[in-house]
C-alpha atoms as a PDB file:
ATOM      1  CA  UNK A   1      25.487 -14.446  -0.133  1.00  0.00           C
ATOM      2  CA  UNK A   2      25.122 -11.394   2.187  1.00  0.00           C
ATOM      3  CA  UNK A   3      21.794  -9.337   2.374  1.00  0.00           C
ATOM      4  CA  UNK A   4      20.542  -5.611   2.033  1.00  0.00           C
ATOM      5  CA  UNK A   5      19.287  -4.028   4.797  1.00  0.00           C
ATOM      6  CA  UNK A   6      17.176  -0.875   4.474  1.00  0.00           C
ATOM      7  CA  UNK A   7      17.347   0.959   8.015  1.00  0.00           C
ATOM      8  CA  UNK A   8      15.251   3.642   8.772  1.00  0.00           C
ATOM      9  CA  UNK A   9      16.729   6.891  10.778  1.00  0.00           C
ATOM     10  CA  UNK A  10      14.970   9.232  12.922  1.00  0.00           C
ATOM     11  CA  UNK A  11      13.834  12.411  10.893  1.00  0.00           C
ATOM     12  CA  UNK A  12      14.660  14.459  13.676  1.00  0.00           C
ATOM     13  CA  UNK A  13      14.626  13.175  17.555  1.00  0.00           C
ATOM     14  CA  UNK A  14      17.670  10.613  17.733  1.00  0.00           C
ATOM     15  CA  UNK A  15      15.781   9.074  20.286  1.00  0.00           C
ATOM     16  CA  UNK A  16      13.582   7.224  17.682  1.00  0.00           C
ATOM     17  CA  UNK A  17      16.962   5.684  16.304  1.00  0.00           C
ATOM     18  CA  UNK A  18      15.550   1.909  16.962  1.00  0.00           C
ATOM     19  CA  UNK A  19      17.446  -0.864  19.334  1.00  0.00           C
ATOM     20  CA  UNK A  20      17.580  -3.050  15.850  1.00  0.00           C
ATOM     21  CA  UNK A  21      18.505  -0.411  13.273  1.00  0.00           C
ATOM     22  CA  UNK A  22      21.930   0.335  15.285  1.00  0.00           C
ATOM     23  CA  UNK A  23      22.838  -3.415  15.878  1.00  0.00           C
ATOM     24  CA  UNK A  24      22.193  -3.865  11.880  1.00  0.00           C
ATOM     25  CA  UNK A  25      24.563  -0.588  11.450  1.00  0.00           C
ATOM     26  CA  UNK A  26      27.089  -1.882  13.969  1.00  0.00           C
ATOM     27  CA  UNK A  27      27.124  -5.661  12.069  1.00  0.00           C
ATOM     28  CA  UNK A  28      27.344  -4.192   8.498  1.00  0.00           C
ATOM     29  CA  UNK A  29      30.191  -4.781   6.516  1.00  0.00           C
ATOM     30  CA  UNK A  30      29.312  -1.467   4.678  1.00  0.00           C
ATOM     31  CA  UNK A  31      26.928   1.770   5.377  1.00  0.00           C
ATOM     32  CA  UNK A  32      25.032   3.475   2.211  1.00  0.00           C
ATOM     33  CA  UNK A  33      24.630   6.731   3.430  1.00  0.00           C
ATOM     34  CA  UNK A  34      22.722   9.598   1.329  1.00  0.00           C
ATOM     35  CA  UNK A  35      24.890  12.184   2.969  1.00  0.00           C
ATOM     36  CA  UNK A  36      28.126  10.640   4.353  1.00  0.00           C
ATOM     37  CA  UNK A  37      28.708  14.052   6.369  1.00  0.00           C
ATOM     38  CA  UNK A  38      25.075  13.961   7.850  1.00  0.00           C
ATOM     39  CA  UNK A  39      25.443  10.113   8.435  1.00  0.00           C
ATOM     40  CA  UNK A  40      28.517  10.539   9.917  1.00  0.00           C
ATOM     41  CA  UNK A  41      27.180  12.517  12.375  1.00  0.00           C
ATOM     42  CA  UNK A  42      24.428  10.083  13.573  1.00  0.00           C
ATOM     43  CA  UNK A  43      26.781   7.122  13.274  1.00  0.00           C
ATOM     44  CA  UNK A  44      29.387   8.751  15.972  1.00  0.00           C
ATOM     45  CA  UNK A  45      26.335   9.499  17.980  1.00  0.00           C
ATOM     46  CA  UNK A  46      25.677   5.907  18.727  1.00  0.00           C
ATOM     47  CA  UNK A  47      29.352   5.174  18.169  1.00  0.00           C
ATOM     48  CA  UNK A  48      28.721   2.993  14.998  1.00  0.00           C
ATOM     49  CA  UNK A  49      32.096   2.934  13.314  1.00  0.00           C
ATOM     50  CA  UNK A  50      31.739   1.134  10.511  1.00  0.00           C
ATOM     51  CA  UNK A  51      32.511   1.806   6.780  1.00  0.00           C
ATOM     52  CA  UNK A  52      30.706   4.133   4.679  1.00  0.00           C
ATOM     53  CA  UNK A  53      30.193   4.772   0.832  1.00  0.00           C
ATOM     54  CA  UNK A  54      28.108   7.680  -0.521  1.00  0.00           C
ATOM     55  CA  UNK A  55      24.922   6.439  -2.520  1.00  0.00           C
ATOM     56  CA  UNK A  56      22.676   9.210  -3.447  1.00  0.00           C
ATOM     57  CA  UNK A  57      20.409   9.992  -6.679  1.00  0.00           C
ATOM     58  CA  UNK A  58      23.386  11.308  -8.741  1.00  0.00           C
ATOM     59  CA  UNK A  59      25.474   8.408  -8.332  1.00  0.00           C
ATOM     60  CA  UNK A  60      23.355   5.200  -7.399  1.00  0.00           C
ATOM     61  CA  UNK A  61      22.755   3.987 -11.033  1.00  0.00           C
ATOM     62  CA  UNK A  62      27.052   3.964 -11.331  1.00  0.00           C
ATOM     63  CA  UNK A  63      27.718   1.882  -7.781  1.00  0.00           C
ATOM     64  CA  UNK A  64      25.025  -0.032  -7.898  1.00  0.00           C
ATOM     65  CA  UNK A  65      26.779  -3.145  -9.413  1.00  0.00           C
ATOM     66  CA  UNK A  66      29.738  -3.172  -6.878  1.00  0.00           C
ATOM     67  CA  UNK A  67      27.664  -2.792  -4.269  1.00  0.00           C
ATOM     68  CA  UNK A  68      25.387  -5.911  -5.320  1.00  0.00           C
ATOM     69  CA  UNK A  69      28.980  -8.009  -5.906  1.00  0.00           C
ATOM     70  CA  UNK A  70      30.096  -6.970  -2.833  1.00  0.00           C
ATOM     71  CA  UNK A  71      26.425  -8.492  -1.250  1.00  0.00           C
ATOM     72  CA  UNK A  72      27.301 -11.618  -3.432  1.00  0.00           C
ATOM     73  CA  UNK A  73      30.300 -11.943  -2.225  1.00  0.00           C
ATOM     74  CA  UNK A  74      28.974 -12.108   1.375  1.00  0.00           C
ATOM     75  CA  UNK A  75      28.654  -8.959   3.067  1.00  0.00           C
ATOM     76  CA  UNK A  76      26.363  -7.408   4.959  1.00  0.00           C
ATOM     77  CA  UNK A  77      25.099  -3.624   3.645  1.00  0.00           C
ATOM     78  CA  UNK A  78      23.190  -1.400   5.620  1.00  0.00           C
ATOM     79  CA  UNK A  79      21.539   1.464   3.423  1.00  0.00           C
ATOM     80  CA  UNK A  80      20.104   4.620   5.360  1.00  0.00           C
ATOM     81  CA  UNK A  81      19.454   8.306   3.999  1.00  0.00           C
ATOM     82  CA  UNK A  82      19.553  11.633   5.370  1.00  0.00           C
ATOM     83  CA  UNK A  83      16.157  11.069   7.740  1.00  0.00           C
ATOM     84  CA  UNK A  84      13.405   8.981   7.415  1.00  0.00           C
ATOM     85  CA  UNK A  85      13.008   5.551   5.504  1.00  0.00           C
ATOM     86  CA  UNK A  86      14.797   5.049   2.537  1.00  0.00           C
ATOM     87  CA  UNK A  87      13.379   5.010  -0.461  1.00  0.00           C
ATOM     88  CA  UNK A  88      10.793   6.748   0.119  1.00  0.00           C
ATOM     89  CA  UNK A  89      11.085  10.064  -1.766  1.00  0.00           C
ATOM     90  CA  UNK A  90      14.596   9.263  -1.005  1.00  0.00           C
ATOM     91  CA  UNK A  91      17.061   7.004  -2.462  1.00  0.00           C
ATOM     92  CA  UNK A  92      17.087   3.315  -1.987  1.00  0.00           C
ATOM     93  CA  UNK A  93      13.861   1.889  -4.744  1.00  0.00           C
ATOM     94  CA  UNK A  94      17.342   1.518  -7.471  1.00  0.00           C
ATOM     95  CA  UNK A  95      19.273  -0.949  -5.293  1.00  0.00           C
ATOM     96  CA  UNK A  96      16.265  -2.462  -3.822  1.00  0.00           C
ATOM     97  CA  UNK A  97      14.991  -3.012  -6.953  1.00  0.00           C
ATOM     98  CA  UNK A  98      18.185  -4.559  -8.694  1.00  0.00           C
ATOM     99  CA  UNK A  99      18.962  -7.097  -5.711  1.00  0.00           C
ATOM    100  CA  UNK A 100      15.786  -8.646  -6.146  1.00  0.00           C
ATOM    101  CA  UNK A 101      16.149  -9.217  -9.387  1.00  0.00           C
ATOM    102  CA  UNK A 102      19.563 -10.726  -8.767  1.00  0.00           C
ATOM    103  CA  UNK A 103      17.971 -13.010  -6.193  1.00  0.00           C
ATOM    104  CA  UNK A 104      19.665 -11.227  -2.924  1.00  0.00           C
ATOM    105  CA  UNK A 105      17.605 -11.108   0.188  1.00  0.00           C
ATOM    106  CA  UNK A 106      16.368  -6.951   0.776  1.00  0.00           C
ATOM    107  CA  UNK A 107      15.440  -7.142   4.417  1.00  0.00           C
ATOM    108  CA  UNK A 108      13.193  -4.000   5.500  1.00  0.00           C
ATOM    109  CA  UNK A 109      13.576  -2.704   9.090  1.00  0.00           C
ATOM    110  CA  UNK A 110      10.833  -0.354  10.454  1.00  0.00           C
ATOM    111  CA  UNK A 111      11.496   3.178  11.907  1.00  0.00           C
ATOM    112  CA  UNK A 112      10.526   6.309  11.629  1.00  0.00           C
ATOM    113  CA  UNK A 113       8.707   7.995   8.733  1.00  0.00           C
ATOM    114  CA  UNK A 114       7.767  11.769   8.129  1.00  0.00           C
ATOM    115  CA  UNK A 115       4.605  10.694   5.841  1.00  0.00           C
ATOM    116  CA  UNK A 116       3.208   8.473   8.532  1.00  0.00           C
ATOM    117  CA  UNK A 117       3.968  10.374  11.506  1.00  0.00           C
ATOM    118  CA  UNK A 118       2.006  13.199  10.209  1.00  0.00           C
ATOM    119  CA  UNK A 119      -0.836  10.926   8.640  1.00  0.00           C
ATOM    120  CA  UNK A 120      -1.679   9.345  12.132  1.00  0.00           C
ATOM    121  CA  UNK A 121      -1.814  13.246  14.306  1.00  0.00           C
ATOM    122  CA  UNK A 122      -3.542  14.909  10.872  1.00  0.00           C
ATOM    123  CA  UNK A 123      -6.890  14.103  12.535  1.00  0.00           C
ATOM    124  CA  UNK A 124      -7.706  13.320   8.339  1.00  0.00           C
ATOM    125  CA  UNK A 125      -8.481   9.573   7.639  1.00  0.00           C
ATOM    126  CA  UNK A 126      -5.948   7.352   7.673  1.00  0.00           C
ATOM    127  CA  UNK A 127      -7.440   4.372   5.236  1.00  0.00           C
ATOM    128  CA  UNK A 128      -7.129   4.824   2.067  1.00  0.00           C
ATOM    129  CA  UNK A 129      -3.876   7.406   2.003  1.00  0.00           C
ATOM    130  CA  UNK A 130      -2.019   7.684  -0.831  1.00  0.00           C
ATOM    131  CA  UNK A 131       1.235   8.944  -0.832  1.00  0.00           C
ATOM    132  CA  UNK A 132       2.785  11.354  -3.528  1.00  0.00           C
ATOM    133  CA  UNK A 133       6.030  13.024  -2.241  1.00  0.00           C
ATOM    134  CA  UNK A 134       7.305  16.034  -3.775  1.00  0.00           C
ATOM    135  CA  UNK A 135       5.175  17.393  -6.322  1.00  0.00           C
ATOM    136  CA  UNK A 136       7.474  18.524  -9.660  1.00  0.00           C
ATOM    137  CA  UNK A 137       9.100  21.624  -9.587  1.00  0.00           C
ATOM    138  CA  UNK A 138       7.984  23.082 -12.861  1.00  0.00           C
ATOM    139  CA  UNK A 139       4.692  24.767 -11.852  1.00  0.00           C
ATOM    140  CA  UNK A 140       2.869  23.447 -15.764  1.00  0.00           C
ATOM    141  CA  UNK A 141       4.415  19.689 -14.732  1.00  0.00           C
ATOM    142  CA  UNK A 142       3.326  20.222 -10.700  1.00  0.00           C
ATOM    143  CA  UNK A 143      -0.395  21.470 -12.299  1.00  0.00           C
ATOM    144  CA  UNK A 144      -0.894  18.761 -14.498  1.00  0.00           C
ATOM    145  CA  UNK A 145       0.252  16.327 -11.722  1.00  0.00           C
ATOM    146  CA  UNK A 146      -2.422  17.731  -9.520  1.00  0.00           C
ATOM    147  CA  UNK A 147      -5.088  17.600 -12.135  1.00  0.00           C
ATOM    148  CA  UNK A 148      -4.055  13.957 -12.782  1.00  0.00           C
ATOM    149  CA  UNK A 149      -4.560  13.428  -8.870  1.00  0.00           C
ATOM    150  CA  UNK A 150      -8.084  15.441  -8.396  1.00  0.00           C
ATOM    151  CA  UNK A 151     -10.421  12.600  -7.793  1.00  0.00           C
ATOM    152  CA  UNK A 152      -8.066   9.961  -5.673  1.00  0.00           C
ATOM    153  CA  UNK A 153     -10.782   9.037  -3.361  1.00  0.00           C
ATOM    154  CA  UNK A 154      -8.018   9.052  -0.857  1.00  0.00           C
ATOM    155  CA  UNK A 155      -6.089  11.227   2.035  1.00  0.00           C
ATOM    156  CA  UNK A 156      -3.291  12.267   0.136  1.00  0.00           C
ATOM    157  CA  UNK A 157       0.072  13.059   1.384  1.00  0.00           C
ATOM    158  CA  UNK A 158       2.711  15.276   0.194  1.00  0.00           C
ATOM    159  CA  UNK A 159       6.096  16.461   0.828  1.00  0.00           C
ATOM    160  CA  UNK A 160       6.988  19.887   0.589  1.00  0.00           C
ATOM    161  CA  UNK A 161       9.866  22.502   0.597  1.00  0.00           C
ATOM    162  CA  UNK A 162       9.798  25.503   2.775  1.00  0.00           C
ATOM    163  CA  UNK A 163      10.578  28.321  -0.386  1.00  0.00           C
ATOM    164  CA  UNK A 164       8.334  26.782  -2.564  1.00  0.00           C
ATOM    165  CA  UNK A 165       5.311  25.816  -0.124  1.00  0.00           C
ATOM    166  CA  UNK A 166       3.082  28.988  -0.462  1.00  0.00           C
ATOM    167  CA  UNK A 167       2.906  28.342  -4.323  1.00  0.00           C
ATOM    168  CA  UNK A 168       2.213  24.630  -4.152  1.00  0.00           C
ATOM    169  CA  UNK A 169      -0.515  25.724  -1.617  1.00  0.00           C
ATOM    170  CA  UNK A 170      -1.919  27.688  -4.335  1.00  0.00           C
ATOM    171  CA  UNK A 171      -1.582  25.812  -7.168  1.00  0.00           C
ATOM    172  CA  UNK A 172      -3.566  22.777  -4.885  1.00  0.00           C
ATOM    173  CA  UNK A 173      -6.378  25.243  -3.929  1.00  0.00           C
ATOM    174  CA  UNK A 174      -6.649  26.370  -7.763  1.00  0.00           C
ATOM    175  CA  UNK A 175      -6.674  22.687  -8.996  1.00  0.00           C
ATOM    176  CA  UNK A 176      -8.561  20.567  -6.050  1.00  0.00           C
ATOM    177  CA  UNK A 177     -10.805  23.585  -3.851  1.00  0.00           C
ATOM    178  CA  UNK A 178     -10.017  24.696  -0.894  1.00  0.00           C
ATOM    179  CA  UNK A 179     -10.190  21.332   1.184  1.00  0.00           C
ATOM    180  CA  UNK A 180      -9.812  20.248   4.831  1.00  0.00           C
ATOM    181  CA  UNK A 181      -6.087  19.962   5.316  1.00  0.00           C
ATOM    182  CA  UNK A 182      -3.392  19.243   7.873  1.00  0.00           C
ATOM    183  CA  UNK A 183       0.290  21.229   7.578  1.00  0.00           C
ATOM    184  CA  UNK A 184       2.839  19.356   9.584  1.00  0.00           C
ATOM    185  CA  UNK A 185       6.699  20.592   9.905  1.00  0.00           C
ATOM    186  CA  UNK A 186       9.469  20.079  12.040  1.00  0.00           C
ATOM    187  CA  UNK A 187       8.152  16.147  12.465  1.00  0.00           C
ATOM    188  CA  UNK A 188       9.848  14.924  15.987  1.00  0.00           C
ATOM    189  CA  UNK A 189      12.029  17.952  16.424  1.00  0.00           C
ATOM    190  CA  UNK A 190      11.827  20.527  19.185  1.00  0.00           C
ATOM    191  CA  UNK A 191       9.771  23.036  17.127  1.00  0.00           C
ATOM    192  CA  UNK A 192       7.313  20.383  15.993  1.00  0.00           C
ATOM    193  CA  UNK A 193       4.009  21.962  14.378  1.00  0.00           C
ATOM    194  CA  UNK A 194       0.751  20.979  12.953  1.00  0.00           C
ATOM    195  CA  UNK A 195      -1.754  23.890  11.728  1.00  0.00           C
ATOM    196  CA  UNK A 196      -4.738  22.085  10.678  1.00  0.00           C
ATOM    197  CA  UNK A 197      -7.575  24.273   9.020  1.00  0.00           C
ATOM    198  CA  UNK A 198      -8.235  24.072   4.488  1.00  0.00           C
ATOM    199  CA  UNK A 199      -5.549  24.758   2.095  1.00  0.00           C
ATOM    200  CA  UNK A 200      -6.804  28.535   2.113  1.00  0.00           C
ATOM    201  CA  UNK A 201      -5.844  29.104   6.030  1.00  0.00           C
ATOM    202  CA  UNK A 202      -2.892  26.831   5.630  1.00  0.00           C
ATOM    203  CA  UNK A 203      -1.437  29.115   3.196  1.00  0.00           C
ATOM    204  CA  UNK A 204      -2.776  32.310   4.934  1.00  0.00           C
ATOM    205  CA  UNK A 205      -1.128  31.338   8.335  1.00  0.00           C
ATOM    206  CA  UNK A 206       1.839  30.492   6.139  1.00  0.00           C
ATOM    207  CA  UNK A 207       2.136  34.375   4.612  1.00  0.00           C
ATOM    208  CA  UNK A 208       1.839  35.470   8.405  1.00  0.00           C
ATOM    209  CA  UNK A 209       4.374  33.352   9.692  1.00  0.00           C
ATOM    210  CA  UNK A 210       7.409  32.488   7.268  1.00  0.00           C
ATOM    211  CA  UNK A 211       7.614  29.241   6.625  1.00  0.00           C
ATOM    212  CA  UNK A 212      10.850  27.127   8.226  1.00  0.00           C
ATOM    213  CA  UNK A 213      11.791  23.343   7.884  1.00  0.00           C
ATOM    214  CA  UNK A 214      10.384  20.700   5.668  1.00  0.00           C
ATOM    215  CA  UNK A 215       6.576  20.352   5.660  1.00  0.00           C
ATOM    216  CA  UNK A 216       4.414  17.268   5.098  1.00  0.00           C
ATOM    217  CA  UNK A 217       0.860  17.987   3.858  1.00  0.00           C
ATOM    218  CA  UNK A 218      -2.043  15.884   4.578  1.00  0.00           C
ATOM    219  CA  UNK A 219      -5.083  16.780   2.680  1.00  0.00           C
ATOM    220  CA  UNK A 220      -8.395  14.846   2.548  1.00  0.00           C
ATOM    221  CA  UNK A 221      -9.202  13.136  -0.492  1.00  0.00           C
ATOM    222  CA  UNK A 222     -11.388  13.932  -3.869  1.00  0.00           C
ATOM    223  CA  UNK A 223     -14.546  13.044  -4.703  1.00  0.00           C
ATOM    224  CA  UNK A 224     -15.839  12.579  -8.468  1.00  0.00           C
ATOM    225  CA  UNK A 225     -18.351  14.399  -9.511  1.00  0.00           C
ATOM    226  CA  UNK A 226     -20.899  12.409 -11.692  1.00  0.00           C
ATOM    227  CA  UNK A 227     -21.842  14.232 -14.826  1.00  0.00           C
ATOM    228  CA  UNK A 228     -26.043  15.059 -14.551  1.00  0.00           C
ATOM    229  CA  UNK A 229     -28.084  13.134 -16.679  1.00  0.00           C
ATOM    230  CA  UNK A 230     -29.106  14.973 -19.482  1.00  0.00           C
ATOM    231  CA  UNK A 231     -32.579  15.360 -20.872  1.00  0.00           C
ATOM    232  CA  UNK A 232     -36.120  15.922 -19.219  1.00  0.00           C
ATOM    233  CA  UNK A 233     -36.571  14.501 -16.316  1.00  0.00           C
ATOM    234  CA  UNK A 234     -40.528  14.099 -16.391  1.00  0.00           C
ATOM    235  CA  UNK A 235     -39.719  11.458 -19.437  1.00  0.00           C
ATOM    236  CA  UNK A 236     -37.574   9.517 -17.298  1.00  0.00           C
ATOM    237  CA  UNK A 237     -40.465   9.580 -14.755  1.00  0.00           C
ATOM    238  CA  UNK A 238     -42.812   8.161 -17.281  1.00  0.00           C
ATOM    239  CA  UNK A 239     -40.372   5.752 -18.261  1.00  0.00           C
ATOM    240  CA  UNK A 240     -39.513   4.226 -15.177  1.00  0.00           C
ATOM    241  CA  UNK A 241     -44.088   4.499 -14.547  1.00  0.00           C
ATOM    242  CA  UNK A 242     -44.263   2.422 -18.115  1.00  0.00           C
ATOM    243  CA  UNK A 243     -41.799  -0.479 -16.388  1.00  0.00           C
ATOM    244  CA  UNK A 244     -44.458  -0.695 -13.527  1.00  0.00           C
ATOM    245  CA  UNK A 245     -42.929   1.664 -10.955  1.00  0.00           C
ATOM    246  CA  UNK A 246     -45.281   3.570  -8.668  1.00  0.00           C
ATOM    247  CA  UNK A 247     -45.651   6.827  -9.153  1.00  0.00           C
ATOM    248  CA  UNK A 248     -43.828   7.869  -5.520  1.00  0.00           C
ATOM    249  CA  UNK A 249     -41.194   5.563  -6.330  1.00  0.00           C
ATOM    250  CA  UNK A 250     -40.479   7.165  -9.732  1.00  0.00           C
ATOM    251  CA  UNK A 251     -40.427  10.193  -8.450  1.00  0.00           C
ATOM    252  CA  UNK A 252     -37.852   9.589  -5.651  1.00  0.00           C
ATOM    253  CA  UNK A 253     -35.150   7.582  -7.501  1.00  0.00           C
ATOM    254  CA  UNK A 254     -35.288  10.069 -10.198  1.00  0.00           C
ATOM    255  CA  UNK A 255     -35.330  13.247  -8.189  1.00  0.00           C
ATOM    256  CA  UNK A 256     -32.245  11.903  -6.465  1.00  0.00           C
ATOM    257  CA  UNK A 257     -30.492  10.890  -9.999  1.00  0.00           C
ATOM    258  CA  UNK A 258     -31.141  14.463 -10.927  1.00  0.00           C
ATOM    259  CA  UNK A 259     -30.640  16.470  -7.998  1.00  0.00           C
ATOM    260  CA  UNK A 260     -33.775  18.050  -7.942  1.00  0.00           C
ATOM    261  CA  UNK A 261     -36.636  18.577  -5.390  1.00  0.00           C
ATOM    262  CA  UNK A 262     -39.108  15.410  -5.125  1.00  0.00           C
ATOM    263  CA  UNK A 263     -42.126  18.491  -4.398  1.00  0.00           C
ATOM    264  CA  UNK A 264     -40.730  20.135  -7.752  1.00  0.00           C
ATOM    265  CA  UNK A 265     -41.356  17.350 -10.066  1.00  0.00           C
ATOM    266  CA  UNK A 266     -44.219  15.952  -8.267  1.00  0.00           C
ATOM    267  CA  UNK A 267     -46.213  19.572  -8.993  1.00  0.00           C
ATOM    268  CA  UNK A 268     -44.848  19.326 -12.655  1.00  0.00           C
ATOM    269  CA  UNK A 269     -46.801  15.570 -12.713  1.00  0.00           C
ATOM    270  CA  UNK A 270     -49.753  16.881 -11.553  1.00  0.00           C
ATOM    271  CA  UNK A 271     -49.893  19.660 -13.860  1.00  0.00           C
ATOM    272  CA  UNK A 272     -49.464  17.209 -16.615  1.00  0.00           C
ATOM    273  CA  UNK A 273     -52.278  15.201 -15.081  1.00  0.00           C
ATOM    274  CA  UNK A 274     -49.929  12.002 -15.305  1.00  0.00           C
ATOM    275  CA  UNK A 275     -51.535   9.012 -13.100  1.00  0.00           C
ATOM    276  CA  UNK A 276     -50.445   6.265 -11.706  1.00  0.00           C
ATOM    277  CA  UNK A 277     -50.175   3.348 -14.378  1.00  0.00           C
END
């Protein structure tokens, strides 16, 4: 039985084409390549002349079985997209996922990555990320994707198109606030950018200066608001000065719990001419 071999290619700079990822391309008995014109192009570069068969999202789910006979029957396939790793908001998850379940080995090779390139210069924090590639097009399916994602107590990391950036930037500002952000395009390339500001200056900078190659957006994470306690807080106070709390003590864990002034309920208490118990 052959194996699968998912090979990263450099999103931009062919110099971060690993030492690894073209011996695997030069041994494989077959190429998947997202783009065989785009492929092609990188594959003459390193002078990798070895088969290729086209396996994008519009056709993986019909060659997916002779590809995985061909693996059975002992070859060697290499799968690669356009840039970047595949499989990841490109394709590759489909075949991945069906030659593990038919027992054949899916060996990963590590390269380049426009999602992790940008997380590690976004100056955001790098643990927990979460990663959500391209948010839908339909702005009502893209708005209740964001409201789904709010609260991820995570730096979240998105993929983005150049014609429709400016609106996803302000459908993210509407939805989450205007939060610390990092804009990365042009990952590894010779116009390589990062603007790092909130989602408000991101897009501002953006309506100055038209926006040009794919963009990856880091944005810091949400944090859940707890709903405030309801009811008066002075009974809470006597409660917690019933169980045998101090009178200080009361006063400070409810204050916090509340949000309110310690000096604000304290003068309430001694209006009330509440003691210590």
């Amino acid at each position: 039985m052959g194996k699968l071999y998912v090979v990263p290619t450099p999103v931009g700079n062919l110099e971060d084409m690993t030492f690894r990822a073209i011996r695997i391309l030069k041994e494989a008995d077959l190429v998947l390549a997202e783009d065989t014109r785009t492929s092609g192009i990188l594959l003459k570069h390193f002078e990798i002349k070895n088969a290729m068969q086209s396996h994008h999202k519009f056709n993986e789910h019909k060659t997916v079985e002779s590809v995985v006979n061909r693996i059975k029957g002992g070859e060697t396939v290499a799968l690669i997209s356009d840039a970047g790793t595949p499989g990841i908001s490109d394709p590759g998850e489909h075949i991945a996922q069906t030659c593990i379940a038919e027992g054949i080995p899916v060996v990963p090779v590590p390269g380049a990555n426009a999602a992790l390139t940008a997380l590690v210069a976004s100056g955001l924090s790098s643990t927990p990320f979460f990663f959500g590639g391209f948010l839908p097009k339909s702005r009502k399916n893209r708005r209740e994707k964001l409201a789904e994602w709010k609260d991820i107590p995570a730096t979240i990391i998105l993929y983005e198109a150049p014609h429709r950036i400016i609106e996803v930037l302000s459908d993210i500002e509407d939805a989450w606030g205007d939060r610390t952000m990092t804009m990365a395009r042009e990952l590894t390339k010779l116009h390589e950018e990062f603007f790092r500001g909130t989602v408000s200056t991101c897009r501002a900078h953006l309506l100055e200066q038209a926006p040009r190659g794919e963009f990856v957006l880091v944005i810091a994470g949400g944090t859940k608001v707890e709903e405030a306690p309801t009811g008066d807080p002075l009974d809470a106070v006597r409660r917690l000065m019933a169980d045998g709390v101090g009178k200080k003590e009361a006063l400070q864990q409810i204050a916090k719990v509340y949000k309110l002034p310690k000096r604000e309920l304290y003068n309430r208490l001694v209006k009330e001419g509440v003691e210590d118990e």
